[in-house]
PDB file of N, CA and C in Angstrom:
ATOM      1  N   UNK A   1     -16.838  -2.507  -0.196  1.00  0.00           N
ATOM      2  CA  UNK A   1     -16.222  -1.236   0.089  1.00  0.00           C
ATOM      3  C   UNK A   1     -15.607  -1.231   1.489  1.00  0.00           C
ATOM      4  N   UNK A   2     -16.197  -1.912   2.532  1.00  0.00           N
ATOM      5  CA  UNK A   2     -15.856  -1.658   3.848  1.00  0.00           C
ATOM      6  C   UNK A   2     -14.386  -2.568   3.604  1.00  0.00           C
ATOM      7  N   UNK A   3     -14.495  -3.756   2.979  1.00  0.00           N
ATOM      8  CA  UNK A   3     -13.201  -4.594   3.336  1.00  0.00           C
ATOM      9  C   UNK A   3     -11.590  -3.654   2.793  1.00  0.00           C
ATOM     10  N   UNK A   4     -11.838  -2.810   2.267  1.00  0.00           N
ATOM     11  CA  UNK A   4     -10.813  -1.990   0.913  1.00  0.00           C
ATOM     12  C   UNK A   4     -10.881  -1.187   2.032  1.00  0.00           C
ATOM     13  N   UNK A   5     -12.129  -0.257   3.034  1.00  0.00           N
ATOM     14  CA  UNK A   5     -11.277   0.768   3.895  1.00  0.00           C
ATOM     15  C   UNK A   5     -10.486   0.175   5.496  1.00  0.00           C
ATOM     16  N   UNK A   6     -10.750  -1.224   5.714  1.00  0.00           N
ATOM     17  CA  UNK A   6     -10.483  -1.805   6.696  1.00  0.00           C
ATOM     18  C   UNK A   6      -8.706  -1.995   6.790  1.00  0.00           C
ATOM     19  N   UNK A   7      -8.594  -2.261   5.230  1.00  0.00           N
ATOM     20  CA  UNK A   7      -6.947  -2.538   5.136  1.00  0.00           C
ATOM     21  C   UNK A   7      -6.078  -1.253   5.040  1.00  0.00           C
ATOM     22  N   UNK A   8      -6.697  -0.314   5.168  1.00  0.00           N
ATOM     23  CA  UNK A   8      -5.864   1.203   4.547  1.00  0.00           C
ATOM     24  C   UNK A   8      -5.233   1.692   6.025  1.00  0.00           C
ATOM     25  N   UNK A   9      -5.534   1.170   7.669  1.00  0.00           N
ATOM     26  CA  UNK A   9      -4.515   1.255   8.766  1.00  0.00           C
ATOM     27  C   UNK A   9      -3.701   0.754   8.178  1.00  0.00           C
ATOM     28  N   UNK A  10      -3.698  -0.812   8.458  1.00  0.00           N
ATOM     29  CA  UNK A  10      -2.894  -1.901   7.691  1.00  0.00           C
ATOM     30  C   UNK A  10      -1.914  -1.291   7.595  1.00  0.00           C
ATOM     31  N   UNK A  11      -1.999  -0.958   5.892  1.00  0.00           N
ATOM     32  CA  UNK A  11      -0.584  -0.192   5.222  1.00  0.00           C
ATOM     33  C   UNK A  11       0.242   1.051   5.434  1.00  0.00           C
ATOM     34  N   UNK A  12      -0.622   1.919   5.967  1.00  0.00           N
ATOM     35  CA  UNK A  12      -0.317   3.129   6.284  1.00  0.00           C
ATOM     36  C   UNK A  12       0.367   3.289   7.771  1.00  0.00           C
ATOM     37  N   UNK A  13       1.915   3.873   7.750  1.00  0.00           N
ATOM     38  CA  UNK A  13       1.772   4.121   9.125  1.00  0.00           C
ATOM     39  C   UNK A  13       1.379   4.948  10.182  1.00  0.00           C
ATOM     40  N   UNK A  14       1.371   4.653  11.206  1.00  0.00           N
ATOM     41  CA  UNK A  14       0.720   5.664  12.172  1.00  0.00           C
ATOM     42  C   UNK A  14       1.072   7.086  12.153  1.00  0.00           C
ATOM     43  N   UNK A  15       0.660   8.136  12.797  1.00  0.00           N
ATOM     44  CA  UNK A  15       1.232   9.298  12.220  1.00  0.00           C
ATOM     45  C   UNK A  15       2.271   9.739  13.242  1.00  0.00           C
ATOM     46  N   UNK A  16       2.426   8.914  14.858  1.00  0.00           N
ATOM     47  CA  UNK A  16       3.235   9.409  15.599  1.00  0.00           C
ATOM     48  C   UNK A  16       4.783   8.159  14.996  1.00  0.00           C
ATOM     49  N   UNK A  17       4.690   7.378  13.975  1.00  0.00           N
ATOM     50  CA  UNK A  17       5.150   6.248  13.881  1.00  0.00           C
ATOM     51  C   UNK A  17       7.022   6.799  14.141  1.00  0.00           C
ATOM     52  N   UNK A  18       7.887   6.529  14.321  1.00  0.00           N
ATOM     53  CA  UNK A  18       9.749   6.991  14.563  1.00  0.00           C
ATOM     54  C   UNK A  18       9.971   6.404  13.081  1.00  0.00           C
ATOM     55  N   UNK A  19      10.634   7.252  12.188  1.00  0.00           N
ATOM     56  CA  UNK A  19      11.027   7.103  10.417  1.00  0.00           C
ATOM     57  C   UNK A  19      11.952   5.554  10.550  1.00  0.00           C
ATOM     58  N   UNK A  20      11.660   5.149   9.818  1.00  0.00           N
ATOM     59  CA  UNK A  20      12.110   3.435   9.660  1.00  0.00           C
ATOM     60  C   UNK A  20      13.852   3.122   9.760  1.00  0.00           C
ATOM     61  N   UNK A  21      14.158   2.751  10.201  1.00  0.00           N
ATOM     62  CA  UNK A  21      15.880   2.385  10.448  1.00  0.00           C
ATOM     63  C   UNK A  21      16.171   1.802   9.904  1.00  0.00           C
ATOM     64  N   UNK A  22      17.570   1.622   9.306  1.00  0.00           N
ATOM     65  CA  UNK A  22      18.414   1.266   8.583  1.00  0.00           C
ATOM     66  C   UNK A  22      19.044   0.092   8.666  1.00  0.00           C
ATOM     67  N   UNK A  23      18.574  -0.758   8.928  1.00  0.00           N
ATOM     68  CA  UNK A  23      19.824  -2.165   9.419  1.00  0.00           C
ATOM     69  C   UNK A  23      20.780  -2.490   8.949  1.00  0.00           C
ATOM     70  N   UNK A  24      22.013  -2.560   9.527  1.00  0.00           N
ATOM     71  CA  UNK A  24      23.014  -2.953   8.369  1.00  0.00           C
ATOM     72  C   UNK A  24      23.351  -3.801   9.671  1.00  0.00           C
ATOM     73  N   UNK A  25      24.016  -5.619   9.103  1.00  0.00           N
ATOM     74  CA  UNK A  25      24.989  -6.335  10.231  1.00  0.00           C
ATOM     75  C   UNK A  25      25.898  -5.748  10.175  1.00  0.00           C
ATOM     76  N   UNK A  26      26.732  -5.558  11.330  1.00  0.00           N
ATOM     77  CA  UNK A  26      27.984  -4.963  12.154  1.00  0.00           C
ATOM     78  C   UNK A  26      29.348  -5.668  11.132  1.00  0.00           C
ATOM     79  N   UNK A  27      29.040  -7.252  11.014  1.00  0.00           N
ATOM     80  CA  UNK A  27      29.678  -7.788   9.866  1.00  0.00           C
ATOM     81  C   UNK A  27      30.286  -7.372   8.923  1.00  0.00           C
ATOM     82  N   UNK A  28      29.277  -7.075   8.348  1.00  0.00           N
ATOM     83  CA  UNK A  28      29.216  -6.501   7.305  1.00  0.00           C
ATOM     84  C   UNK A  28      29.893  -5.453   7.092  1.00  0.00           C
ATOM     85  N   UNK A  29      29.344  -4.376   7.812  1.00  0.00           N
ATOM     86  CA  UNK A  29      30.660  -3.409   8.143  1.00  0.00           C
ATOM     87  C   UNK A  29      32.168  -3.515   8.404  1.00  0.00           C
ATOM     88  N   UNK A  30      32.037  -4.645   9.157  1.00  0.00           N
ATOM     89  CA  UNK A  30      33.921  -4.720   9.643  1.00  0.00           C
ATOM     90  C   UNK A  30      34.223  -5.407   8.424  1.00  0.00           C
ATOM     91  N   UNK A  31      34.719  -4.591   7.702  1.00  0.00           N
ATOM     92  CA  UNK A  31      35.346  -5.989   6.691  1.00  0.00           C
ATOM     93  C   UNK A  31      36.768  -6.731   7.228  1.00  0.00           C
ATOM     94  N   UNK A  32      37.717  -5.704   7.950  1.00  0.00           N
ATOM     95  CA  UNK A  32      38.935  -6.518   8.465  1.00  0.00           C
ATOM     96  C   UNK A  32      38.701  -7.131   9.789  1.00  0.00           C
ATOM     97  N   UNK A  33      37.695  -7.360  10.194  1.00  0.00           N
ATOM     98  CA  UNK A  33      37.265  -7.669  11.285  1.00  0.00           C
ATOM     99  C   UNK A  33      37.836  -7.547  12.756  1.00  0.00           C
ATOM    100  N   UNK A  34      38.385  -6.107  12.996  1.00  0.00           N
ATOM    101  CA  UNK A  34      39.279  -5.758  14.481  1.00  0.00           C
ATOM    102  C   UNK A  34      38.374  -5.577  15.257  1.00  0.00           C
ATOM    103  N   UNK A  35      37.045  -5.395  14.812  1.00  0.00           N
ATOM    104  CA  UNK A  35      36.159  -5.066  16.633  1.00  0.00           C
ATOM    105  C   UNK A  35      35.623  -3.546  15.964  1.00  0.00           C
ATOM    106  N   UNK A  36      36.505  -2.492  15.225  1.00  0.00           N
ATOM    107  CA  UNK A  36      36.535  -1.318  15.144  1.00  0.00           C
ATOM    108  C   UNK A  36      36.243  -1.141  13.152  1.00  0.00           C
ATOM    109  N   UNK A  37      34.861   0.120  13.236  1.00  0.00           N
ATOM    110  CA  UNK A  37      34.353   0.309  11.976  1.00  0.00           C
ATOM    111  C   UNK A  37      35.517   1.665  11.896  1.00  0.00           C
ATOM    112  N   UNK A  38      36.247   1.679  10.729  1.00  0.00           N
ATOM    113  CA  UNK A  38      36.876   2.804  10.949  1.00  0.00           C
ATOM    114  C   UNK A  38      36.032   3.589   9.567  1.00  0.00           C
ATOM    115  N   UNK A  39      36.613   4.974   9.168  1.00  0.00           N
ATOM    116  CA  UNK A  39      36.140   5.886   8.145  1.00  0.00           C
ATOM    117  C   UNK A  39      35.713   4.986   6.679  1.00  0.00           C
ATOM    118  N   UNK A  40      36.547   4.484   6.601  1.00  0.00           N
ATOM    119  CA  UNK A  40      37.182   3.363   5.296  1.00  0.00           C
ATOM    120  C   UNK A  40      35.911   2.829   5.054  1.00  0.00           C
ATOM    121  N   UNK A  41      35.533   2.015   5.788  1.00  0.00           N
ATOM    122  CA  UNK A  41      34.411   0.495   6.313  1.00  0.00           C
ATOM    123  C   UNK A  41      33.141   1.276   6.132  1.00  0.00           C
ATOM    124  N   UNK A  42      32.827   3.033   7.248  1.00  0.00           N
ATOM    125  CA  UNK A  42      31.911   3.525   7.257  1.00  0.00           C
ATOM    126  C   UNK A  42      31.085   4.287   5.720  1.00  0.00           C
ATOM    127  N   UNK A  43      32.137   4.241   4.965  1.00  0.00           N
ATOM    128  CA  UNK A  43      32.053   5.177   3.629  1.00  0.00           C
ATOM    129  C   UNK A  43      31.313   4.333   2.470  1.00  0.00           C
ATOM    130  N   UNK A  44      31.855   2.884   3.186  1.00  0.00           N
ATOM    131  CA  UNK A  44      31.179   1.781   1.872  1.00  0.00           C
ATOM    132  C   UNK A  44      29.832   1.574   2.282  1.00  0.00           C
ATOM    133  N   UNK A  45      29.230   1.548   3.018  1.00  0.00           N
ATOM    134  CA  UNK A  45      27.922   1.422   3.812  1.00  0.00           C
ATOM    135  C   UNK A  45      26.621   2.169   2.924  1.00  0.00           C
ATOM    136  N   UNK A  46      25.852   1.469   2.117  1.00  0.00           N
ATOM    137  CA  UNK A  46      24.986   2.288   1.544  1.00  0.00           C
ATOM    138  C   UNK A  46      24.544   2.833   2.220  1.00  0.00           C
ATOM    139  N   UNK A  47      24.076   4.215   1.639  1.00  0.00           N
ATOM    140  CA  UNK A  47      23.164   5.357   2.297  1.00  0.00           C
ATOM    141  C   UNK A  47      21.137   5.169   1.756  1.00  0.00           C
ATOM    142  N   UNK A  48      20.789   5.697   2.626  1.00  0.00           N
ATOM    143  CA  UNK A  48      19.214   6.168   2.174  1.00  0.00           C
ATOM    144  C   UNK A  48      19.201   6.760   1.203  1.00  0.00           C
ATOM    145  N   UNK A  49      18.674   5.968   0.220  1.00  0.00           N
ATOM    146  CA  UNK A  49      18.233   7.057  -0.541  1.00  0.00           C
ATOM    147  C   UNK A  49      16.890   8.067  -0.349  1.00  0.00           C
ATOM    148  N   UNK A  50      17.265   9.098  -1.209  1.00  0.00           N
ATOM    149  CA  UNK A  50      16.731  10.704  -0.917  1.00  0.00           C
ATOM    150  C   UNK A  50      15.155  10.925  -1.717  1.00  0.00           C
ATOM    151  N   UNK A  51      14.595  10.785  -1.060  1.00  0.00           N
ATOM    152  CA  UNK A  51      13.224  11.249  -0.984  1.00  0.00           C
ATOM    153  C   UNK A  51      12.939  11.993  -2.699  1.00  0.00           C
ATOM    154  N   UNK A  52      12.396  11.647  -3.745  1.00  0.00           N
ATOM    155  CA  UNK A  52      12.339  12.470  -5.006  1.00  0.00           C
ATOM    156  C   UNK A  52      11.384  13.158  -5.077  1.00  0.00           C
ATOM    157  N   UNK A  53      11.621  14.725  -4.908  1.00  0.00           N
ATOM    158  CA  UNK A  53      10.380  15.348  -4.687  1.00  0.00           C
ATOM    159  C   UNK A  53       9.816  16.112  -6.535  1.00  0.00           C
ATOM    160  N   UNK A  54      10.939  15.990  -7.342  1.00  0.00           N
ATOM    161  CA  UNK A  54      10.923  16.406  -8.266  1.00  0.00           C
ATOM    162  C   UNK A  54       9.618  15.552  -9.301  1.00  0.00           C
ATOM    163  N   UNK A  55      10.004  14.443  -9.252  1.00  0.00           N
ATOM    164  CA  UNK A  55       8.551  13.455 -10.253  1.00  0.00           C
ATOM    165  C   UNK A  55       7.706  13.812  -9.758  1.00  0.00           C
ATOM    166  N   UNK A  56       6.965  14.024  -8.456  1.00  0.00           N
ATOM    167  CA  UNK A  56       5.464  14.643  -8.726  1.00  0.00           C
ATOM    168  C   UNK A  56       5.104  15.498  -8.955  1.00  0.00           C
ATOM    169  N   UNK A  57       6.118  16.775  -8.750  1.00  0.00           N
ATOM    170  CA  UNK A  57       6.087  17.982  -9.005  1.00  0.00           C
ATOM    171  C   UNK A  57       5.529  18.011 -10.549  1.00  0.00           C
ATOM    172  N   UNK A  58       6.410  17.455 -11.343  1.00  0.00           N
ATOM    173  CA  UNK A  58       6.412  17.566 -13.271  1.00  0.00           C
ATOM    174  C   UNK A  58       4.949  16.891 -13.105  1.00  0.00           C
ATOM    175  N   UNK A  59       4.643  16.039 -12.627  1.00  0.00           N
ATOM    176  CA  UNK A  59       3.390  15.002 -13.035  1.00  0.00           C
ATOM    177  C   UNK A  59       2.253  15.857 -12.820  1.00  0.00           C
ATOM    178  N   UNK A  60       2.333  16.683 -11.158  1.00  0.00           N
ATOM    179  CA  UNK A  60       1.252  17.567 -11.230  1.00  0.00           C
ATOM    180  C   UNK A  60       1.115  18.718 -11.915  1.00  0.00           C
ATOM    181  N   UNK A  61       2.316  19.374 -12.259  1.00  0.00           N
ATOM    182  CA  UNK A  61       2.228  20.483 -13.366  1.00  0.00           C
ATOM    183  C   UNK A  61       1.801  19.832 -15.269  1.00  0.00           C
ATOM    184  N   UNK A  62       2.319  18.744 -15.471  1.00  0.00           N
ATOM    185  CA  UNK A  62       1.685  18.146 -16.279  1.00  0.00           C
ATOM    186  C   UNK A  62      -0.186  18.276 -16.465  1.00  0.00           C
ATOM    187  N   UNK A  63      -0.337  17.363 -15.302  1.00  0.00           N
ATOM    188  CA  UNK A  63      -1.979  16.981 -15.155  1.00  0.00           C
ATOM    189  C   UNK A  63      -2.555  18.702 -15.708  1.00  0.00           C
ATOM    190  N   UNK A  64      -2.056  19.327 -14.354  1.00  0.00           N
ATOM    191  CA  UNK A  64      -3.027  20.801 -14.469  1.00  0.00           C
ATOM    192  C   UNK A  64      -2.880  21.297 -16.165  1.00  0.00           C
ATOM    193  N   UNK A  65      -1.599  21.201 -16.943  1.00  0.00           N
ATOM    194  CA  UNK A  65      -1.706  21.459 -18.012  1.00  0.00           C
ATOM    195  C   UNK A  65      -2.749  21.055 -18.876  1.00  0.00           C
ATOM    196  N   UNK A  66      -2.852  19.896 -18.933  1.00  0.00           N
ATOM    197  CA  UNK A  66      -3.843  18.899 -19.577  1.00  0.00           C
ATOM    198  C   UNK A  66      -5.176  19.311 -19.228  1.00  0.00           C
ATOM    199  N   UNK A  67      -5.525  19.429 -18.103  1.00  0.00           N
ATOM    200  CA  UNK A  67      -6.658  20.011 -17.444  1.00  0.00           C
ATOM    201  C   UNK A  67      -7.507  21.646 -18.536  1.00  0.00           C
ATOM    202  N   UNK A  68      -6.317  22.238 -18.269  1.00  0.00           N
ATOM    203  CA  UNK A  68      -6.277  23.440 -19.059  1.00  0.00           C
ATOM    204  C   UNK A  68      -6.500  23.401 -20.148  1.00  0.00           C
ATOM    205  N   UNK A  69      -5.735  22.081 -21.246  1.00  0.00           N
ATOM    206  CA  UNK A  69      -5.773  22.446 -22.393  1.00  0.00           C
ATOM    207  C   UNK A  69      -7.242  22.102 -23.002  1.00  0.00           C
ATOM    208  N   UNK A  70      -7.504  21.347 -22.014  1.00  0.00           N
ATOM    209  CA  UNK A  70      -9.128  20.640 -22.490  1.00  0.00           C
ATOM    210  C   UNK A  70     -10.239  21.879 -21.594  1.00  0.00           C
ATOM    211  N   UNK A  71      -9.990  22.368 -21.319  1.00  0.00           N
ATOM    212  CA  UNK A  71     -10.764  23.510 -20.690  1.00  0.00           C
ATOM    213  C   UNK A  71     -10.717  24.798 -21.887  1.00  0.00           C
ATOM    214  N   UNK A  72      -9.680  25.288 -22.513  1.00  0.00           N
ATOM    215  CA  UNK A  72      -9.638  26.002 -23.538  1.00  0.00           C
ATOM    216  C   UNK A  72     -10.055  25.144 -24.926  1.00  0.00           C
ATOM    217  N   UNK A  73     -10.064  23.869 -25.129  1.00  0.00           N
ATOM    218  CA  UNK A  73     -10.887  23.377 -26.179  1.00  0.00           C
ATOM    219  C   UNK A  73     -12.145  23.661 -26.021  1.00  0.00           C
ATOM    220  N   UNK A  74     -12.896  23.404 -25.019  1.00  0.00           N
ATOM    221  CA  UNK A  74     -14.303  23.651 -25.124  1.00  0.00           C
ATOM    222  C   UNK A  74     -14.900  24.758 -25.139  1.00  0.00           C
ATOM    223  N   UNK A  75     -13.618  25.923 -25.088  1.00  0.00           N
ATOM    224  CA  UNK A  75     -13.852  27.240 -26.022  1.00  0.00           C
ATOM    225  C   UNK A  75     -14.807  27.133 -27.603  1.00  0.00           C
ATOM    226  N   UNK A  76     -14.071  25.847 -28.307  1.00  0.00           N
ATOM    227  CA  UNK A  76     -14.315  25.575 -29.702  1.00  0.00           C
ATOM    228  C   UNK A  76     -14.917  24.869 -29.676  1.00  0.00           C
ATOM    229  N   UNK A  77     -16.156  24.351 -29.102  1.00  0.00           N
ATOM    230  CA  UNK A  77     -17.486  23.957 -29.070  1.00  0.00           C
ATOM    231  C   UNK A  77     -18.331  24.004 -29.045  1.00  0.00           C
ATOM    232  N   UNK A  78     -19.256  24.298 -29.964  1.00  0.00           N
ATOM    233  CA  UNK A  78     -20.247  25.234 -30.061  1.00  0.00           C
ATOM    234  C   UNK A  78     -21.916  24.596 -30.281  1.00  0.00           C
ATOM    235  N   UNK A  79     -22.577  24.902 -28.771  1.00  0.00           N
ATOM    236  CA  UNK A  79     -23.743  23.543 -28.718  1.00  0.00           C
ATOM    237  C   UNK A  79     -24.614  24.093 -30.292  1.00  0.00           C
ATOM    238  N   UNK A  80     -25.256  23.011 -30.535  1.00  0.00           N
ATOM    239  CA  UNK A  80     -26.071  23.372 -31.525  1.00  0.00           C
ATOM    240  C   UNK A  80     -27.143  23.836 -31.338  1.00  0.00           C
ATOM    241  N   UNK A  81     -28.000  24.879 -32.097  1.00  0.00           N
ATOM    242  CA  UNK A  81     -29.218  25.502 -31.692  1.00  0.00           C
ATOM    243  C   UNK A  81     -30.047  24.926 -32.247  1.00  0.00           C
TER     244      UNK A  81
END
């Protein structure tokens, strides 16, 4: 048990940690290679993708459903006397 809570810094980052940066080579960017990224160059540049807050949302309204529905089954259970 101790070795499983030893690694959980490890992975996790710190909580003052600066949100992770983006690297792209400069290269890469210039495709005509003048020195200068213009609008053109800047537009092809993948973006971050966006945080999906929607899948856990459904997953936890799911669960609690499920939760529920087995909570109103044991309405219809009736111990034996």
């Amino acid at each position: 048990m101790s070795g499983c809570m030893s690694r959980i810094p490890k992975l996790l980052p710190s909580p003052n940690s600066p949100p992770s940066v983006h690297n792209i080579d400069f290269e890469s960017v210039d495709i005509n290679n003048d020195g200068n990224i213009t609008i053109e160059e800047f537009s092809r540049v993948p973006q971050h993708p966006k945080t999906d807050s929607i899948t856990p949302i459904i997953s936890i309204v799911v669960i609690i459903m499920l939760i529920g529905g087995m909570i109103y089954l044991t309405k219809f259970i009736k111990p034996k006397e």
